[in-house]
Protein backbone atom coordinates (compact mmCIF):
# COMPACT_ATOMS: atom_id res chain seq x y z
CA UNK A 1 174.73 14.50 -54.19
CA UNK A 2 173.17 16.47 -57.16
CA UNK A 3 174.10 15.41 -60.65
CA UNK A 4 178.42 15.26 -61.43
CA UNK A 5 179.82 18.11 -63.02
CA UNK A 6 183.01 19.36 -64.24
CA UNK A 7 183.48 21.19 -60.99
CA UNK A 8 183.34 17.98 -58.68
CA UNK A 9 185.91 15.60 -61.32
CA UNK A 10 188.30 18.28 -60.94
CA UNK A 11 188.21 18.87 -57.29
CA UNK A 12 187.84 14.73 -56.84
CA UNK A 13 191.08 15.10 -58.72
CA UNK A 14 192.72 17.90 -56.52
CA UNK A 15 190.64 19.18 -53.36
CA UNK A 16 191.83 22.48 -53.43
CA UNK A 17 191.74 22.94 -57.45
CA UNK A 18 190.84 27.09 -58.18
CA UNK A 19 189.03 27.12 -61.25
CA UNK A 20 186.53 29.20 -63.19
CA UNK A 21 184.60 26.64 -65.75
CA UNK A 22 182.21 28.55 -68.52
CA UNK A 23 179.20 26.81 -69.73
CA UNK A 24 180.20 23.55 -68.32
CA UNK A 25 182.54 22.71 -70.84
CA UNK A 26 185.94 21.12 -70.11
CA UNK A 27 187.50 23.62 -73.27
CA UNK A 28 186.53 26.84 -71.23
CA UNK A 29 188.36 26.02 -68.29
CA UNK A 30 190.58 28.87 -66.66
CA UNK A 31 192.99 27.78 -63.95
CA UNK A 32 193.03 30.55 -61.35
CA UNK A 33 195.94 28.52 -59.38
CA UNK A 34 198.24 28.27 -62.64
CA UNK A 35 197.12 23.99 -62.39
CA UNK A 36 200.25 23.47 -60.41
CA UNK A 37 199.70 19.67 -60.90
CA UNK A 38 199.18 19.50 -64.50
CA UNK A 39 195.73 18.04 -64.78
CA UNK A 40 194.52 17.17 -68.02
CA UNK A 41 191.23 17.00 -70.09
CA UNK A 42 191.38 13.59 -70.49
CA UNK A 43 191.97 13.24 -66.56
CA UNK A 44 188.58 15.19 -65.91
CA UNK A 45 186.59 13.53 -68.86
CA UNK A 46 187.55 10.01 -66.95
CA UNK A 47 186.59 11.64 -63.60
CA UNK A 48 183.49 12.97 -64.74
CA UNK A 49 182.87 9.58 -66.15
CA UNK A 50 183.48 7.46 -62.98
CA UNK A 51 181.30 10.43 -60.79
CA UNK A 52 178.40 9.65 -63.15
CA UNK A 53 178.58 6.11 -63.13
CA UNK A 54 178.84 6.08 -59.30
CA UNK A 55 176.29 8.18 -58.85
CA UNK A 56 173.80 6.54 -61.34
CA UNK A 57 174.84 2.99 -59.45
CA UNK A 58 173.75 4.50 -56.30
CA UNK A 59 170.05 6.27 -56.82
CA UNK A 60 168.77 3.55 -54.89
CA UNK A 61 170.45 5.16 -52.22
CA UNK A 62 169.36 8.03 -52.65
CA UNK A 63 165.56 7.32 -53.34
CA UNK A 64 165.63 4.93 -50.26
CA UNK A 65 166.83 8.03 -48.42
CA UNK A 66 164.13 10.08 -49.33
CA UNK A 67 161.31 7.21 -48.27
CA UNK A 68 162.92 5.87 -44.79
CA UNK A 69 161.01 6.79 -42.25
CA UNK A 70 162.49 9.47 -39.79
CA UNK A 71 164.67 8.33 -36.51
CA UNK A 72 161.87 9.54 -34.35
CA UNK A 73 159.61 7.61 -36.07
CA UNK A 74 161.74 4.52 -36.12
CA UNK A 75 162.42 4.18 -32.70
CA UNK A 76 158.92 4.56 -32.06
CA UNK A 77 158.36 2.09 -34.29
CA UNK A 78 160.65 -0.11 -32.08
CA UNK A 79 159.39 0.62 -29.26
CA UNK A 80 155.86 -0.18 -30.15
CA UNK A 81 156.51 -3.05 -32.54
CA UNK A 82 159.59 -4.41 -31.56
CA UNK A 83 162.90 -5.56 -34.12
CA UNK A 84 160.35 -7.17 -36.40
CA UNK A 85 158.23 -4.51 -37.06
CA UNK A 86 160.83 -1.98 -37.98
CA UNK A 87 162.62 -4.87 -40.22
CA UNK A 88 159.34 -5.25 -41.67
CA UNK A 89 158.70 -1.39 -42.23
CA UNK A 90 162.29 -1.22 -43.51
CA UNK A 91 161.91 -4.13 -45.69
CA UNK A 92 159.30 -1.95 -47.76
CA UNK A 93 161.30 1.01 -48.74
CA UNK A 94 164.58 -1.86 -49.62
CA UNK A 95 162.27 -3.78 -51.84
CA UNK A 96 160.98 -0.40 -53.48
CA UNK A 97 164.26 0.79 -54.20
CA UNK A 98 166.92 -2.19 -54.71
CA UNK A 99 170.09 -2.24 -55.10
């Protein structure tokens, strides 16, 4: 997930949301869909708020993605060292990147 912007709040806060957003700025906002369900700024500020917190709570995640080795690799892994080996290769990337 790249950074949270405008874009994802309002669509986290109706899916199917047609907007046009200038500059990134929740005062240039055009509703091509007439904002049937009456969304407000402060609605999207809050949403844009709670997207950024959960996605700053959950780099770890996404650096530990980056680092794991492939499944290929982990199977063979498996295969050649058994359940403790892979724990153990695992175990390095977790205690990089904690939680």
């Amino acid at each position: 997930m790249n950074y949270p912007s405008l874009g994802d709040a309002i669509r986290a806060l109706k899916l199917d949301a047609k907007v046009s957003i200038n500059n990134n700025d929740v005062n240039q906002i055009t509703w091509l869909d007439g904002n049937p369900t009456s969304i407000t700024t402060t609605q999207i500020e809050t949403k844009l708020a709670e997207l950024k917190t959960l996605h700053a709570n959950l780099k770890y995640q996404r650096e530990r993605a980056m680092e794991y080795p492939t499944i290929v690799d982990q199977l063979d892994e498996l295969y050649h060292n058994g359940l403790d080996g892979w724990k153990a290769k695992i175990k390095t990337v977790k205690d990089k990147y904690p939680k």
